[in-house]
PDB file of N, CA and C in Angstrom:
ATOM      1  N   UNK A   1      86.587  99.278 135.121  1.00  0.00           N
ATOM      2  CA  UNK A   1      85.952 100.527 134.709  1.00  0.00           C
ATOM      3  C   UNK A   1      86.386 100.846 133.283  1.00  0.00           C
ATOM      4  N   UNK A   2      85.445 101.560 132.440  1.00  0.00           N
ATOM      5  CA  UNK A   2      85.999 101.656 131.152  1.00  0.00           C
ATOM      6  C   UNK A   2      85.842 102.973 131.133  1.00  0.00           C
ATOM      7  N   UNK A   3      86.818 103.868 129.891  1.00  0.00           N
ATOM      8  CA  UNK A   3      86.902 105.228 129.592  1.00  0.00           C
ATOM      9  C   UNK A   3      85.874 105.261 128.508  1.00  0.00           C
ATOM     10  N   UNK A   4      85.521 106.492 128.357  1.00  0.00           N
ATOM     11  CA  UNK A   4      84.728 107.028 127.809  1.00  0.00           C
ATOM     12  C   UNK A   4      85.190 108.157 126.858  1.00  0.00           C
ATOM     13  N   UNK A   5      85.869 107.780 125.713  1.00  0.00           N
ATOM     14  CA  UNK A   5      86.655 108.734 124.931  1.00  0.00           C
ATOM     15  C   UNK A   5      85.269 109.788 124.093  1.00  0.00           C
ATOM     16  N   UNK A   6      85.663 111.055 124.361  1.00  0.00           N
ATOM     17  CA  UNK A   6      84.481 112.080 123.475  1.00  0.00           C
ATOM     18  C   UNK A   6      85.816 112.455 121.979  1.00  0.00           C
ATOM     19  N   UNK A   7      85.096 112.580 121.327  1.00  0.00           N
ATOM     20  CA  UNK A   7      85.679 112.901 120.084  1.00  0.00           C
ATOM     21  C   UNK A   7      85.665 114.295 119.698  1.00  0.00           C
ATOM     22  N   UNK A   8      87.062 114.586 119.548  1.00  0.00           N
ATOM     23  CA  UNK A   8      87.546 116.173 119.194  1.00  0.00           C
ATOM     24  C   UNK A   8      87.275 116.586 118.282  1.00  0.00           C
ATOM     25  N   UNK A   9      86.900 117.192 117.895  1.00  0.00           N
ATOM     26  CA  UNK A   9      86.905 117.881 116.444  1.00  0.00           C
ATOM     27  C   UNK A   9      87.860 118.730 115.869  1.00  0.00           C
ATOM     28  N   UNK A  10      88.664 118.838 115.105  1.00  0.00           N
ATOM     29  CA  UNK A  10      89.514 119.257 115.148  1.00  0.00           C
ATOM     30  C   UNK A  10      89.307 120.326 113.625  1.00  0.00           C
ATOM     31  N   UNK A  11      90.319 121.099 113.251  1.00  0.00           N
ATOM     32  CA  UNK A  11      89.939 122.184 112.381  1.00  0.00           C
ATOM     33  C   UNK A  11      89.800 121.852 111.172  1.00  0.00           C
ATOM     34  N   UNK A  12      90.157 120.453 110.685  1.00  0.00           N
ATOM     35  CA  UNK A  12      90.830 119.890 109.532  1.00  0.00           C
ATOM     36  C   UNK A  12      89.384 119.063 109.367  1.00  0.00           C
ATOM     37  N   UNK A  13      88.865 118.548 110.128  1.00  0.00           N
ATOM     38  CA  UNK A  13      87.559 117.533 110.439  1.00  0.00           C
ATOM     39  C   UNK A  13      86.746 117.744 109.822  1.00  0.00           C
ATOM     40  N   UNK A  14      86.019 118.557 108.904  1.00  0.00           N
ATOM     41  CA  UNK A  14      85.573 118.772 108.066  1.00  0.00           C
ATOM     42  C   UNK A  14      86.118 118.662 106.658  1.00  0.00           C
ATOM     43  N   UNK A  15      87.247 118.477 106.325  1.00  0.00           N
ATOM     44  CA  UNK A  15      87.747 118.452 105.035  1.00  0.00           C
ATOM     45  C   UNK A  15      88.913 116.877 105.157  1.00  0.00           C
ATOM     46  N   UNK A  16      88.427 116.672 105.943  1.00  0.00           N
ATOM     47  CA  UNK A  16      89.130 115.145 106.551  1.00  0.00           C
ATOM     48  C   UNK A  16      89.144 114.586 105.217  1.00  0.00           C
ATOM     49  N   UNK A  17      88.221 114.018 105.139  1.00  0.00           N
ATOM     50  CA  UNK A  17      88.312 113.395 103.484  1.00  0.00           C
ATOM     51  C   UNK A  17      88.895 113.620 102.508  1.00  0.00           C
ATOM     52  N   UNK A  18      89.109 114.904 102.198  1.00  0.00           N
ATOM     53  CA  UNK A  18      89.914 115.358 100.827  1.00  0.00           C
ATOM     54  C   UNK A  18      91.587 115.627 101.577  1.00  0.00           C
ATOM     55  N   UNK A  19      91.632 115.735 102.500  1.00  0.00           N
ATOM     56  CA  UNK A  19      92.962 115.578 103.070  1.00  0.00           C
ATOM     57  C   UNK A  19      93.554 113.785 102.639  1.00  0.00           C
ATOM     58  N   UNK A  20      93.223 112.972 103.292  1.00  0.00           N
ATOM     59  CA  UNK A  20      93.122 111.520 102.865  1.00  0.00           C
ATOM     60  C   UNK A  20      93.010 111.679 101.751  1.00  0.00           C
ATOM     61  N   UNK A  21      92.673 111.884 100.128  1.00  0.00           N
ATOM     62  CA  UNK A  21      92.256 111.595  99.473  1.00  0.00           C
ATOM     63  C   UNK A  21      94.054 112.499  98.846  1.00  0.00           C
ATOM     64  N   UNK A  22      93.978 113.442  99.180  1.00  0.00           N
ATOM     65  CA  UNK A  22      95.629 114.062  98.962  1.00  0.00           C
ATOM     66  C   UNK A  22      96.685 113.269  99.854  1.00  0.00           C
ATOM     67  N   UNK A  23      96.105 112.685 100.379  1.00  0.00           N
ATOM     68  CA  UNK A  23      97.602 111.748 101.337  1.00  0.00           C
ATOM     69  C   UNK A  23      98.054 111.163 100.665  1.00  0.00           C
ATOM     70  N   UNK A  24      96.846 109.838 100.211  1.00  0.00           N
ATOM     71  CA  UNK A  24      96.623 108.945  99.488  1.00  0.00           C
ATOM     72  C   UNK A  24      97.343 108.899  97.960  1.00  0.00           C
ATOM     73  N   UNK A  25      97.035 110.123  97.287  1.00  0.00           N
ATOM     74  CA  UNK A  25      97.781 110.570  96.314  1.00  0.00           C
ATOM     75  C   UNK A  25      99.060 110.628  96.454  1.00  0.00           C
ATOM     76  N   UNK A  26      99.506 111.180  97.391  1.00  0.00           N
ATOM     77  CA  UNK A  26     100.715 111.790  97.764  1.00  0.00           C
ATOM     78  C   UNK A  26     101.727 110.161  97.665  1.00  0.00           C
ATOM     79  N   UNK A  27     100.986 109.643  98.656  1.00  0.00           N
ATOM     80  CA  UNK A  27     101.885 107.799  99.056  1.00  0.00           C
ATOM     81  C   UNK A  27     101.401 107.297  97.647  1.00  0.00           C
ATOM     82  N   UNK A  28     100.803 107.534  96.725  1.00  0.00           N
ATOM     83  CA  UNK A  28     101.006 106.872  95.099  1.00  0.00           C
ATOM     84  C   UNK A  28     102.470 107.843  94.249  1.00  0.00           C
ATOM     85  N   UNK A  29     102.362 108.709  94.998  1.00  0.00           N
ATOM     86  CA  UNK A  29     103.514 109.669  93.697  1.00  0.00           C
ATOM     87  C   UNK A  29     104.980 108.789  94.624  1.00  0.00           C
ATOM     88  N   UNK A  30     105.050 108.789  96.051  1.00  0.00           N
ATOM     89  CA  UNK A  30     105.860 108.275  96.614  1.00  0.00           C
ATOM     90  C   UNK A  30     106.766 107.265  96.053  1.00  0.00           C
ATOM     91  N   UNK A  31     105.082 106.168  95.843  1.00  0.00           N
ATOM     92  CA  UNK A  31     105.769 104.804  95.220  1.00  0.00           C
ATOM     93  C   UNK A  31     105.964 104.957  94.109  1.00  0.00           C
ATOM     94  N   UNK A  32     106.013 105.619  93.356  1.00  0.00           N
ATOM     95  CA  UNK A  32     106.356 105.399  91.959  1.00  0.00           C
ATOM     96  C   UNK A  32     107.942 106.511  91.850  1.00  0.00           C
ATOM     97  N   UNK A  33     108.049 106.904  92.827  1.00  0.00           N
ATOM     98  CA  UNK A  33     109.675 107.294  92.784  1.00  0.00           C
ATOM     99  C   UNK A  33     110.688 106.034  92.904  1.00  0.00           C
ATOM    100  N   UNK A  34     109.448 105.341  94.175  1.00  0.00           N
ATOM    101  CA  UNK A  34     110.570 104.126  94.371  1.00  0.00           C
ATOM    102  C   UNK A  34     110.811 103.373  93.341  1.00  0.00           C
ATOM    103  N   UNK A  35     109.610 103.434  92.449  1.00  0.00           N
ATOM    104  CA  UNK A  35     109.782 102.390  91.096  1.00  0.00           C
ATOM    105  C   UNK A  35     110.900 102.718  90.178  1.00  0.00           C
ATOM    106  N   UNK A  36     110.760 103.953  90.127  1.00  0.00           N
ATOM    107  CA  UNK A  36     111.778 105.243  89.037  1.00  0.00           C
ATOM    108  C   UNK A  36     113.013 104.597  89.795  1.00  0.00           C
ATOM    109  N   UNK A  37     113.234 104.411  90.896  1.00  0.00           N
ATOM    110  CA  UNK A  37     115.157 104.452  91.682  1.00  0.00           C
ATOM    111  C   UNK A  37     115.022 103.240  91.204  1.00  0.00           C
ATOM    112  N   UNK A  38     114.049 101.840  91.513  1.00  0.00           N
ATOM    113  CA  UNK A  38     114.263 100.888  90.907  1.00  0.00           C
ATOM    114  C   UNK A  38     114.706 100.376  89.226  1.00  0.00           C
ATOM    115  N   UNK A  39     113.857 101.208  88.585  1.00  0.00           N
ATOM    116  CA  UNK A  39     113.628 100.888  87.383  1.00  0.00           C
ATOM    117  C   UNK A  39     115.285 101.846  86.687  1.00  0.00           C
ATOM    118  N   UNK A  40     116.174 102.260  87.200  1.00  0.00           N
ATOM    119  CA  UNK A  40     117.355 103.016  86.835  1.00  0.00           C
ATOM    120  C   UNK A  40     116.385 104.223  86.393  1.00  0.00           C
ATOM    121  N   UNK A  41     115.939 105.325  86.268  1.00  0.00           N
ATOM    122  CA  UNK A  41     115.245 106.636  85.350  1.00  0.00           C
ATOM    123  C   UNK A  41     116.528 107.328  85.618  1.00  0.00           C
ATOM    124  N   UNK A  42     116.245 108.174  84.683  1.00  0.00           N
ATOM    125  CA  UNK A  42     116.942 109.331  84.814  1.00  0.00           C
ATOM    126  C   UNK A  42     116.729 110.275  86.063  1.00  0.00           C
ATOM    127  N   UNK A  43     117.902 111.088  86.579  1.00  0.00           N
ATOM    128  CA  UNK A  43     117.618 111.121  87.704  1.00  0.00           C
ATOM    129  C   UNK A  43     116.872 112.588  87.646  1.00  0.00           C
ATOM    130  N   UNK A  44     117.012 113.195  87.221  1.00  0.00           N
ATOM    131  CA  UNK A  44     116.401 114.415  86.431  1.00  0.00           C
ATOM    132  C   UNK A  44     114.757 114.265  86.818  1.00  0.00           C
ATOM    133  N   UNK A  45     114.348 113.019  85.962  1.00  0.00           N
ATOM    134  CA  UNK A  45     112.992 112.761  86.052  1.00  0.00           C
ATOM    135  C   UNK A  45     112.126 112.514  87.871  1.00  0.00           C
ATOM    136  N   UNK A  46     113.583 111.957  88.299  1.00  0.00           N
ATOM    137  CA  UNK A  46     113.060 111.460  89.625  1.00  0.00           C
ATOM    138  C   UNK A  46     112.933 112.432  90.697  1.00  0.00           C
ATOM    139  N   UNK A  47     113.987 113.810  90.352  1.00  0.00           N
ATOM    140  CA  UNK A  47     114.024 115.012  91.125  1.00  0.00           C
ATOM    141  C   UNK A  47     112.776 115.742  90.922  1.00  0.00           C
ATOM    142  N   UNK A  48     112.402 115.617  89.411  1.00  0.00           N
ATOM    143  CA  UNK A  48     111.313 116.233  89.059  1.00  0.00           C
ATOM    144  C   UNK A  48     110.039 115.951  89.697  1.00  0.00           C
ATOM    145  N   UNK A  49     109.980 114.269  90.189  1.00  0.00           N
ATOM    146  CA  UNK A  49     108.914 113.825  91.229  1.00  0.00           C
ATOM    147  C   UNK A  49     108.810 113.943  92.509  1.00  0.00           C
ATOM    148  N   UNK A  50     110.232 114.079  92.940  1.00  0.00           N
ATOM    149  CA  UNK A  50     110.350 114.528  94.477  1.00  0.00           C
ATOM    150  C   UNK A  50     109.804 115.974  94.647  1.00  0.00           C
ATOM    151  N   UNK A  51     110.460 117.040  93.730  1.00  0.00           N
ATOM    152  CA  UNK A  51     109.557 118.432  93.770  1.00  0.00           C
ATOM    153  C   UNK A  51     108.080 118.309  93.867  1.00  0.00           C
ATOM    154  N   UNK A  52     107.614 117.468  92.890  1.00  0.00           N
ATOM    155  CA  UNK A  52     105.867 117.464  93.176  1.00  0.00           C
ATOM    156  C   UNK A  52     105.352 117.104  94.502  1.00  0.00           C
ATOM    157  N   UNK A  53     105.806 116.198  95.047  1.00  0.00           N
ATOM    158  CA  UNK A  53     105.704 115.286  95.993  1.00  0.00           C
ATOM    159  C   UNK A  53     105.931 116.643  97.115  1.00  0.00           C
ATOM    160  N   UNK A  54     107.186 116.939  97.315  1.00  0.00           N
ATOM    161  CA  UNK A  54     107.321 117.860  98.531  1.00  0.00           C
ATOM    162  C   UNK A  54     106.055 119.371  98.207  1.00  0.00           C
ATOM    163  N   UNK A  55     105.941 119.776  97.072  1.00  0.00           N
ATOM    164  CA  UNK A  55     105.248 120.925  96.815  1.00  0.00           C
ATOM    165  C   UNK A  55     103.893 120.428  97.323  1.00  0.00           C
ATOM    166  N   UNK A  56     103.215 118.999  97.196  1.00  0.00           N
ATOM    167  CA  UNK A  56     101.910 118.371  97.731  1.00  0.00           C
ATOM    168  C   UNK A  56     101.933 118.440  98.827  1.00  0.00           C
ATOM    169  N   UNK A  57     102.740 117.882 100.063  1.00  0.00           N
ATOM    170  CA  UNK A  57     103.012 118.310 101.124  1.00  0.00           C
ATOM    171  C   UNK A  57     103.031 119.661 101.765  1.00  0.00           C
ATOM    172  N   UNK A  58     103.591 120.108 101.058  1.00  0.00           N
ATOM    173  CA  UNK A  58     104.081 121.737 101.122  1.00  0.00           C
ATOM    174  C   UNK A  58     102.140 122.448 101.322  1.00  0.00           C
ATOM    175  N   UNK A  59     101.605 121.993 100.445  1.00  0.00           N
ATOM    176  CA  UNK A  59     100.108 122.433 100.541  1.00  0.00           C
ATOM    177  C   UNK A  59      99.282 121.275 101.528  1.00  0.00           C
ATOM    178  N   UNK A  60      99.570 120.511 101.861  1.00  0.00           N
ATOM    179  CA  UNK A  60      98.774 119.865 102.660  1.00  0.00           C
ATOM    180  C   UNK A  60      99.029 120.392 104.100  1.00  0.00           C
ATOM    181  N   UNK A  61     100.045 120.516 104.200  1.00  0.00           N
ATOM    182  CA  UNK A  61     100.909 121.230 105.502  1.00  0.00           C
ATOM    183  C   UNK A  61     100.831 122.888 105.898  1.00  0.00           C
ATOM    184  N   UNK A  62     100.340 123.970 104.500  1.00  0.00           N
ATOM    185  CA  UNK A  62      99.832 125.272 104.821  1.00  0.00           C
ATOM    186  C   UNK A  62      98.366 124.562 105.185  1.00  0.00           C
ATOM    187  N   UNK A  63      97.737 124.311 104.280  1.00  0.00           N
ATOM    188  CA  UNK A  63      96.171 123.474 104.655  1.00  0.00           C
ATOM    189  C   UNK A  63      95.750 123.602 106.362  1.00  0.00           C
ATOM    190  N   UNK A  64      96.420 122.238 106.815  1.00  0.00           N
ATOM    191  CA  UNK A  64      96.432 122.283 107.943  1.00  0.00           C
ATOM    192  C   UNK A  64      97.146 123.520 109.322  1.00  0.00           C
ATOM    193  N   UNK A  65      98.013 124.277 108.537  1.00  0.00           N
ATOM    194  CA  UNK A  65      98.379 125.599 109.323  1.00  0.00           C
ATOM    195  C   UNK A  65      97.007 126.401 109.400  1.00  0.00           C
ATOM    196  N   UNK A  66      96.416 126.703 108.412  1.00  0.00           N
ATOM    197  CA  UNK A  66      94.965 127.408 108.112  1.00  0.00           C
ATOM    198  C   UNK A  66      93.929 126.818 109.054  1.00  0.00           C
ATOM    199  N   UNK A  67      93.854 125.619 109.109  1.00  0.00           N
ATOM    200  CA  UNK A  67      92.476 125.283 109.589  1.00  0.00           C
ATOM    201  C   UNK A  67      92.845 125.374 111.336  1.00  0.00           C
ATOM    202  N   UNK A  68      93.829 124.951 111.182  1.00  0.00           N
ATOM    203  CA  UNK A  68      94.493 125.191 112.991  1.00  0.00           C
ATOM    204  C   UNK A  68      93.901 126.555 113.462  1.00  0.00           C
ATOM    205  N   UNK A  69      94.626 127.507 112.696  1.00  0.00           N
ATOM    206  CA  UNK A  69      94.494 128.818 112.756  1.00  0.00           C
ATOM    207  C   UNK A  69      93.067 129.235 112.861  1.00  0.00           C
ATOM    208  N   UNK A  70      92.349 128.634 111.926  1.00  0.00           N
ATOM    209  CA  UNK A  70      90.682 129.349 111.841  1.00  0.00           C
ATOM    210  C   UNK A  70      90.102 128.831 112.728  1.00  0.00           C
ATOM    211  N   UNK A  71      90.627 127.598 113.199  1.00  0.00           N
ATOM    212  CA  UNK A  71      89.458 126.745 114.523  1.00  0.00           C
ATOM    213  C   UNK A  71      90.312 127.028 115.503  1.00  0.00           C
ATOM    214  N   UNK A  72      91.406 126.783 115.823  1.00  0.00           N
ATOM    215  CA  UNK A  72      91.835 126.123 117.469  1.00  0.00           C
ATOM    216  C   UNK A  72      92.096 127.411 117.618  1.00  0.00           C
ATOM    217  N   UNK A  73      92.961 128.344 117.313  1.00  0.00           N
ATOM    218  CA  UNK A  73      93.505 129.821 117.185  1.00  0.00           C
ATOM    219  C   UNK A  73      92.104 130.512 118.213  1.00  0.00           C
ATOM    220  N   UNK A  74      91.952 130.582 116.746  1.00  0.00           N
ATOM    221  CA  UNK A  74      90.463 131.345 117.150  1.00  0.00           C
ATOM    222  C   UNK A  74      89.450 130.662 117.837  1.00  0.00           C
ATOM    223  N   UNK A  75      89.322 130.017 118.325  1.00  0.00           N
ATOM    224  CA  UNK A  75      88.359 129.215 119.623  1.00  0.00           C
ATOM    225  C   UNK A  75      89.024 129.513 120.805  1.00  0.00           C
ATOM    226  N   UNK A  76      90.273 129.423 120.813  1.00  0.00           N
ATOM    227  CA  UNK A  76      91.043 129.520 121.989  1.00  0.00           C
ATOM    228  C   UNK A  76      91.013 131.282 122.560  1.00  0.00           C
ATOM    229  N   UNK A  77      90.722 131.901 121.276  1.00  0.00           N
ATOM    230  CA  UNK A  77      90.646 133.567 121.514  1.00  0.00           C
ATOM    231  C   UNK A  77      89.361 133.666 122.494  1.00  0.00           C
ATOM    232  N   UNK A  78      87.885 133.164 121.844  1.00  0.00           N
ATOM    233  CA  UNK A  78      86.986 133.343 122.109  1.00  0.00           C
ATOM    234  C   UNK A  78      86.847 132.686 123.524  1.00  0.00           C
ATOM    235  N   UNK A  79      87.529 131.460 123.643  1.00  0.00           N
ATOM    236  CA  UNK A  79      87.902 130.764 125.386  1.00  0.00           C
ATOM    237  C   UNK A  79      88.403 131.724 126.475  1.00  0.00           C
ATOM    238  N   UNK A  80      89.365 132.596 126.098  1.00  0.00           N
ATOM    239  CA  UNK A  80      90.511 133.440 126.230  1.00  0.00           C
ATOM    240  C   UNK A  80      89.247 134.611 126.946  1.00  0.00           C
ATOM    241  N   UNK A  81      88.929 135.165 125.861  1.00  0.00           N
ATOM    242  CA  UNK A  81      87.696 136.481 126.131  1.00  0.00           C
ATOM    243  C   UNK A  81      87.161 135.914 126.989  1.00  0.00           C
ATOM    244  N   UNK A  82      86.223 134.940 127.008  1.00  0.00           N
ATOM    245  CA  UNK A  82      85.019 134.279 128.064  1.00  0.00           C
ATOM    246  C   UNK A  82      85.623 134.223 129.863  1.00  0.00           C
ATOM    247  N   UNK A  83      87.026 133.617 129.646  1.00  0.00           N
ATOM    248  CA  UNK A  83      87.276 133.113 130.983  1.00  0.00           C
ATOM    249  C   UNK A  83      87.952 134.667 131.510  1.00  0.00           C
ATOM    250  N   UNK A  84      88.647 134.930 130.794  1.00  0.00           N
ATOM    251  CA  UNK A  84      89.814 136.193 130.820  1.00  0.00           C
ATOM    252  C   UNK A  84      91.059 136.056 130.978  1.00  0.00           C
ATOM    253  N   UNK A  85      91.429 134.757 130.582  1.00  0.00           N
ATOM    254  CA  UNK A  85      92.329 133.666 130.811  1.00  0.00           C
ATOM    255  C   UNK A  85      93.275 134.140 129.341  1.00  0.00           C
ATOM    256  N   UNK A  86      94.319 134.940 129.356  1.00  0.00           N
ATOM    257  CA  UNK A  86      94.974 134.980 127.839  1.00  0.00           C
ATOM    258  C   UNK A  86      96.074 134.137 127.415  1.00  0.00           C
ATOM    259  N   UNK A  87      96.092 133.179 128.534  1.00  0.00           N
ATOM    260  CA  UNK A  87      97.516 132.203 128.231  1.00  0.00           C
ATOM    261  C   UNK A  87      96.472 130.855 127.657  1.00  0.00           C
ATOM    262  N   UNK A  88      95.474 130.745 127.400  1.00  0.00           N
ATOM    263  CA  UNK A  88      94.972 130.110 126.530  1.00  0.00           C
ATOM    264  C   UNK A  88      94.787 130.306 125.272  1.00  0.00           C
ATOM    265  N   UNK A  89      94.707 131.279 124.742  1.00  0.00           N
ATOM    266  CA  UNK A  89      95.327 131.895 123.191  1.00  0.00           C
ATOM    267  C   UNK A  89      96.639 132.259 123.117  1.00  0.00           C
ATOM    268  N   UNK A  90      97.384 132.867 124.408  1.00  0.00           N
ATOM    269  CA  UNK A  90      98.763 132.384 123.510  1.00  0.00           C
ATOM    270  C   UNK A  90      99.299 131.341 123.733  1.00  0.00           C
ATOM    271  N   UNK A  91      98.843 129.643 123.945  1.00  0.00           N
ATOM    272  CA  UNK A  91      99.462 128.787 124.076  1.00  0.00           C
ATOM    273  C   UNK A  91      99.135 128.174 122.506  1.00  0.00           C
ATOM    274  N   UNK A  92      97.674 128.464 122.106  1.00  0.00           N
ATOM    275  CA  UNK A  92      97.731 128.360 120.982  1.00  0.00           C
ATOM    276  C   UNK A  92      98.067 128.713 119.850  1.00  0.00           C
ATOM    277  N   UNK A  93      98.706 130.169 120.010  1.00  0.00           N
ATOM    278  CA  UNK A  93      99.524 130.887 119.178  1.00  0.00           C
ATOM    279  C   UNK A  93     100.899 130.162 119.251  1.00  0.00           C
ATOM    280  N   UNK A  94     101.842 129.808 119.981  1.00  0.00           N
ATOM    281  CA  UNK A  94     102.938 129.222 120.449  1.00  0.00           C
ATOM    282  C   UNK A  94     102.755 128.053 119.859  1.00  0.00           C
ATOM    283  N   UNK A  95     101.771 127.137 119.642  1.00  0.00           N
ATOM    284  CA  UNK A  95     101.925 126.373 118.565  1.00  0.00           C
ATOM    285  C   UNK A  95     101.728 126.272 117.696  1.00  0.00           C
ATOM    286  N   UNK A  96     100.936 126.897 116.950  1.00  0.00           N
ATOM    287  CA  UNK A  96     100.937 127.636 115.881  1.00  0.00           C
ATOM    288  C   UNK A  96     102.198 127.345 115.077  1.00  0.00           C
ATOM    289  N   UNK A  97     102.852 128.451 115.893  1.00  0.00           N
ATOM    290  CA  UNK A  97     104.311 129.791 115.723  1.00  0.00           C
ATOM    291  C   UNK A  97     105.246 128.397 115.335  1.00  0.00           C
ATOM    292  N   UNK A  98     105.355 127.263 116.284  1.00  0.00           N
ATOM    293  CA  UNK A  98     106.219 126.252 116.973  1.00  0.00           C
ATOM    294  C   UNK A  98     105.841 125.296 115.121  1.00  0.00           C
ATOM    295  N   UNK A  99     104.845 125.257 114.892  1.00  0.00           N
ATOM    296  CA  UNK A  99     104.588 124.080 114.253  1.00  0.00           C
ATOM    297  C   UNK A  99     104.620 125.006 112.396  1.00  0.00           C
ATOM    298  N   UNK A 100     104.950 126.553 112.358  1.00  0.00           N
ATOM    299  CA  UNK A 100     105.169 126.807 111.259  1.00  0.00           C
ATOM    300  C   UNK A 100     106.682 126.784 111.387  1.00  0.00           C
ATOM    301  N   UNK A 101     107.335 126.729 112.191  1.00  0.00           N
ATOM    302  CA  UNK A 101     108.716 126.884 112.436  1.00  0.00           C
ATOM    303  C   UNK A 101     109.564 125.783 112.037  1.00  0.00           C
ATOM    304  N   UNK A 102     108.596 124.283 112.306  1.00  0.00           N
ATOM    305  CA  UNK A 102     109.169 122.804 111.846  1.00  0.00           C
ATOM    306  C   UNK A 102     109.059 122.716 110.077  1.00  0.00           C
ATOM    307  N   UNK A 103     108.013 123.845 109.800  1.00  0.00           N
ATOM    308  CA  UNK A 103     107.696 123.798 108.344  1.00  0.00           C
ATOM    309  C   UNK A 103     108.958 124.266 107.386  1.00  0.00           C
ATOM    310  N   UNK A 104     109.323 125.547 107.886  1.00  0.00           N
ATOM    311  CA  UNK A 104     110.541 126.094 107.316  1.00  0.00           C
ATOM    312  C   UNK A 104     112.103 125.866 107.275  1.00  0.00           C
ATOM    313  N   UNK A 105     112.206 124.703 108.231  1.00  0.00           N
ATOM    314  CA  UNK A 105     113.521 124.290 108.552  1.00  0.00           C
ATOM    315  C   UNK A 105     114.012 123.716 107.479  1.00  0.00           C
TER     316      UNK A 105
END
């Protein structure tokens, strides 16, 4: 018997591409730190690339807090209303909450 996987859509799924396209970027600034530790740089210069690097992240990572928030959040509200079921919006709030919490550590 074979499964029949349906495809999620998820909040980000629409901007999928320019996410990748900032990943992508992101794993080029990466490697060229490694080049900098290779190549001896100053280390100054190399801190200066790690800041960019984490600040890219830093926005790819609110990004995806947002789109969570505008789709799953809020779908799960409107699930929530329909059934009358409210531990389906706050499970999605709870991760939410859970997954801005890994952000700030």
């Amino acid at each position: 018997m074979t499964e029949t996987s349906t495809a999620i859509e998820h909040g980000y799924t629409s901007d999928k591409d320019a996410y990748l396209r900032r990943m992508k970027r992101i794993e080029g600034q990466v490697r060229g730190i490694a080049r900098m530790i290779e190549e001896d740089k100053y280390c100054i210069d190399i801190l200066t690339q790690v800041a960019a690097v984490n600040k890219a992240l830093h926005a790819v990572s609110l990004g995806l807090v947002e789109e969570h928030i505008a789709h799953c959040v809020v779908g799960a509200a409107s699930e929530s209303a329909a059934s009358g079921n409210p531990d389906v919006v706050k499970d999605k709030v709870k991760e939410a909450t859970d997954a801005i919490g890994r952000l700030i550590r």
